[in-house]
N, C-alpha and C. Protein backbone atom coordinates (compact mmCIF):
# COMPACT_ATOMS: atom_id res chain seq x y z
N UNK A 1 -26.06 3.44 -18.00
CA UNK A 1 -27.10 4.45 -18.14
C UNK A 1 -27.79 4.59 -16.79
N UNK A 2 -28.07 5.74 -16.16
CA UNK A 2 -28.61 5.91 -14.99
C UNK A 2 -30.03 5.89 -15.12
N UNK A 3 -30.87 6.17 -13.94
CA UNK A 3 -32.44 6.11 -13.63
C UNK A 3 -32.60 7.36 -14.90
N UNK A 4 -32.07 8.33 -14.31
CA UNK A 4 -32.31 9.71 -14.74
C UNK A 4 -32.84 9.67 -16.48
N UNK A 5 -31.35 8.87 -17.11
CA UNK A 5 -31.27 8.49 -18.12
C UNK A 5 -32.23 7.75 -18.84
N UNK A 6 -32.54 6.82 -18.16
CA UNK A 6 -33.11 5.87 -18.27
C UNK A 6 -34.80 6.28 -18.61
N UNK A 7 -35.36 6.83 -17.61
CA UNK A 7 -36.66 7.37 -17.46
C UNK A 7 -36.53 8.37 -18.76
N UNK A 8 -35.62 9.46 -19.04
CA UNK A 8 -35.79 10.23 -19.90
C UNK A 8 -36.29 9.72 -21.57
N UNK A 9 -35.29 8.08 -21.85
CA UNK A 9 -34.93 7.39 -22.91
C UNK A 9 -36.99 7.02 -22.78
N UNK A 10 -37.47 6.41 -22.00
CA UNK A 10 -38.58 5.76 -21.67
C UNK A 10 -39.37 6.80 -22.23
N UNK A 11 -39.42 8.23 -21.69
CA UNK A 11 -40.23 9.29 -21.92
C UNK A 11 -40.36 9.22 -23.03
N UNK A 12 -38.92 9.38 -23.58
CA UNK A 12 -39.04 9.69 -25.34
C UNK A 12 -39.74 8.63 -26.30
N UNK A 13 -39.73 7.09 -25.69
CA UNK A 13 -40.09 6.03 -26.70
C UNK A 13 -41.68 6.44 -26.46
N UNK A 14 -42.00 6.62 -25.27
CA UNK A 14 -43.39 6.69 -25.15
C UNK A 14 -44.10 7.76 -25.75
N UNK A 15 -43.14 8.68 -25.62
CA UNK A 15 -43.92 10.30 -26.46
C UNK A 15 -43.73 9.76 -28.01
N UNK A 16 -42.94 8.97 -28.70
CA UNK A 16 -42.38 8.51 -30.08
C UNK A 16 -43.99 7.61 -30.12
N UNK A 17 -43.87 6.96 -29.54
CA UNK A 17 -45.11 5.86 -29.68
C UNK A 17 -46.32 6.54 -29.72
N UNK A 18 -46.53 7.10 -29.13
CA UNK A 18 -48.14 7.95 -29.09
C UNK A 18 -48.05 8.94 -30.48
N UNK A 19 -47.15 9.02 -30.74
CA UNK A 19 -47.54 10.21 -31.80
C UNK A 19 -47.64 9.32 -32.98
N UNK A 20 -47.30 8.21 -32.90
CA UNK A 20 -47.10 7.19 -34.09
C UNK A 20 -48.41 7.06 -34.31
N UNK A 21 -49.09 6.71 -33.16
CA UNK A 21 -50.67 5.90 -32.81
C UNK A 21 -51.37 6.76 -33.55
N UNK A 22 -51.00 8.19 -32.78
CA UNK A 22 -51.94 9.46 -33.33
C UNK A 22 -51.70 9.65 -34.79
N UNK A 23 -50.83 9.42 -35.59
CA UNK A 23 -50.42 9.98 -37.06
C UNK A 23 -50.90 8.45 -37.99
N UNK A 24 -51.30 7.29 -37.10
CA UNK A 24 -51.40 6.27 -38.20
C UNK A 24 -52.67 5.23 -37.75
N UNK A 25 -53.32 5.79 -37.09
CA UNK A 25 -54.51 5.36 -36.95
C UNK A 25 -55.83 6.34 -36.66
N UNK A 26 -56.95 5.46 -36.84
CA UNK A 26 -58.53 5.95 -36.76
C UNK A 26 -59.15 5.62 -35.87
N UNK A 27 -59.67 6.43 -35.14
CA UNK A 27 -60.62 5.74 -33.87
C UNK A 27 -61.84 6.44 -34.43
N UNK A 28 -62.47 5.69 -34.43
CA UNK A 28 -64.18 5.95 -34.74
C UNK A 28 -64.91 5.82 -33.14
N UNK A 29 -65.23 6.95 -32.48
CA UNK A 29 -65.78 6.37 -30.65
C UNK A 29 -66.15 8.04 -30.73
N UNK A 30 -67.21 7.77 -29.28
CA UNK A 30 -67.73 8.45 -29.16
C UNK A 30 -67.53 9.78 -28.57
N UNK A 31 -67.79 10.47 -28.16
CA UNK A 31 -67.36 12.02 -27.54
C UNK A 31 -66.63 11.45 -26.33
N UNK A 32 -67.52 10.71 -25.57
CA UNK A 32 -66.63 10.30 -24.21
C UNK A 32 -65.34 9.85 -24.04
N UNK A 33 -65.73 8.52 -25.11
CA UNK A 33 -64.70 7.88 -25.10
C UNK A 33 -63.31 7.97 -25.59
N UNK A 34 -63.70 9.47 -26.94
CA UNK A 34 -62.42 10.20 -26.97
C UNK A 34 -61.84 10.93 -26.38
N UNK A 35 -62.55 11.61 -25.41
CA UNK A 35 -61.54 11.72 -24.13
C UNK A 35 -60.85 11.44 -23.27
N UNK A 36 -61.31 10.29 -22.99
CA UNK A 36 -60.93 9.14 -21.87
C UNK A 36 -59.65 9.14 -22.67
N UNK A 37 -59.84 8.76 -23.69
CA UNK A 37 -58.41 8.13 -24.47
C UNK A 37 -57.47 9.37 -24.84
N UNK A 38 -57.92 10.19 -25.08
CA UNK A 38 -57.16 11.71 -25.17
C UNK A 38 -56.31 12.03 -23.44
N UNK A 39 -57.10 11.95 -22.32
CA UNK A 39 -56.59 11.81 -21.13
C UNK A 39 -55.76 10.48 -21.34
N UNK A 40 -56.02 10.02 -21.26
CA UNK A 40 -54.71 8.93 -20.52
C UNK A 40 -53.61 8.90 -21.57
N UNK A 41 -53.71 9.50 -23.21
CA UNK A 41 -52.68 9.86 -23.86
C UNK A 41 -51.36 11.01 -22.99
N UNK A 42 -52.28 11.83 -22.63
CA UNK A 42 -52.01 13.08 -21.90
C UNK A 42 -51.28 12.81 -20.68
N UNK A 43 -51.40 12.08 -19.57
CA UNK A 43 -51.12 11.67 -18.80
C UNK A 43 -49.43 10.97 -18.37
N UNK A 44 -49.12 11.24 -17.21
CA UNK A 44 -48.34 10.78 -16.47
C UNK A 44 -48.15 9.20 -16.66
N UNK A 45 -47.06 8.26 -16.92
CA UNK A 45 -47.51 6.70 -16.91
C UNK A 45 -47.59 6.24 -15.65
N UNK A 46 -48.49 5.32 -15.58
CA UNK A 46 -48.13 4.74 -14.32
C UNK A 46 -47.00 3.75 -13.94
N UNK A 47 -47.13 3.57 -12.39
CA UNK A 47 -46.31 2.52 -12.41
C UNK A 47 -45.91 1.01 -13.14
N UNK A 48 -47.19 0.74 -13.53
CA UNK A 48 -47.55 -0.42 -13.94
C UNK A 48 -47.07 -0.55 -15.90
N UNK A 49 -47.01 0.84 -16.19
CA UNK A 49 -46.91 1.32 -17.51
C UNK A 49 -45.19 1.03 -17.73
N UNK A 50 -44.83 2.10 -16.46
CA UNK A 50 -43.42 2.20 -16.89
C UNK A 50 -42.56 0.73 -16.62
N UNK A 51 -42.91 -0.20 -15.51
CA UNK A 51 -42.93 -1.40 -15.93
C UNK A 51 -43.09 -2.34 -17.13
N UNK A 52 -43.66 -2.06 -17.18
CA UNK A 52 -43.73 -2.56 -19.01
C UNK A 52 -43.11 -2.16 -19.70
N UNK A 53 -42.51 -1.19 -19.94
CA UNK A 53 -41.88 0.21 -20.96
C UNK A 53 -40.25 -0.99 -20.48
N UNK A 54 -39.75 -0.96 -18.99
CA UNK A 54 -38.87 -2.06 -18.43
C UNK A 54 -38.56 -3.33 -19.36
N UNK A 55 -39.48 -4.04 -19.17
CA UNK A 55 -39.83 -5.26 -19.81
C UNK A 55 -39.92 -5.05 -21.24
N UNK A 56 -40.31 -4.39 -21.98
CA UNK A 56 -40.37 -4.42 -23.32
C UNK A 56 -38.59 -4.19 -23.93
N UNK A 57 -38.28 -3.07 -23.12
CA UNK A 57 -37.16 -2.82 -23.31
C UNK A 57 -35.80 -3.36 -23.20
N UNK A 58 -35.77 -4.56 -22.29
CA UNK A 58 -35.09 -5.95 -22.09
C UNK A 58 -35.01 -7.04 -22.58
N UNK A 59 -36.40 -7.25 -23.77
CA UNK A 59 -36.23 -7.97 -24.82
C UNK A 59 -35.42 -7.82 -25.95
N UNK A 60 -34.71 -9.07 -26.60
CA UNK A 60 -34.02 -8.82 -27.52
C UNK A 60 -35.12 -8.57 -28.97
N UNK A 61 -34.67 -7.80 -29.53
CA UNK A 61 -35.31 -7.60 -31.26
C UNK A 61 -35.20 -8.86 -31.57
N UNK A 62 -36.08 -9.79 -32.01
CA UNK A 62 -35.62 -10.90 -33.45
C UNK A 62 -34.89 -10.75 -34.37
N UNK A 63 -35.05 -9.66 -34.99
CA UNK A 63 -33.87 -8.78 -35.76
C UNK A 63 -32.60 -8.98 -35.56
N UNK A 64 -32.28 -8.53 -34.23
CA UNK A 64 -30.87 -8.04 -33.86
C UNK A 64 -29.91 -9.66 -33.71
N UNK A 65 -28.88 -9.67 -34.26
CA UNK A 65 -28.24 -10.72 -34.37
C UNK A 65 -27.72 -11.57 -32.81
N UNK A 66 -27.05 -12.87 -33.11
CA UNK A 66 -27.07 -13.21 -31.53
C UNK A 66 -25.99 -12.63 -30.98
């Protein structure tokens, strides 16, 4: 799988994940602070993000057999 690939697969778990957040949880916060969090939903990941997205993604499932 290439970068290209790769980043695209990332995009999608991350756009999959946020909409999860958004469809199955409650934030009770204030005007501000739902923006803040509405922005950085919105947003570009960072480096530090898509790193992680890396790392998460290199772990094996417990699930998945040996």
């Amino acid at each position: 799988m290439g970068s290209d690939d790769t980043e695209k697969a990332m995009a999608s778990a991350r756009d999959e994940a946020k909409d999860h957040l958004l469809d199955h949880s409650t934030l009770r916060v204030d005007a501000r602070t739902f923006e803040t969090i509405t922005d950085w939903m919105d947003s570009d990941p960072t480096p530090a993000e898509i790193e992680g997205m890396k790392r998460i993604l290199q772990v094996k499932s417990p699930w998945a057999g040996d």
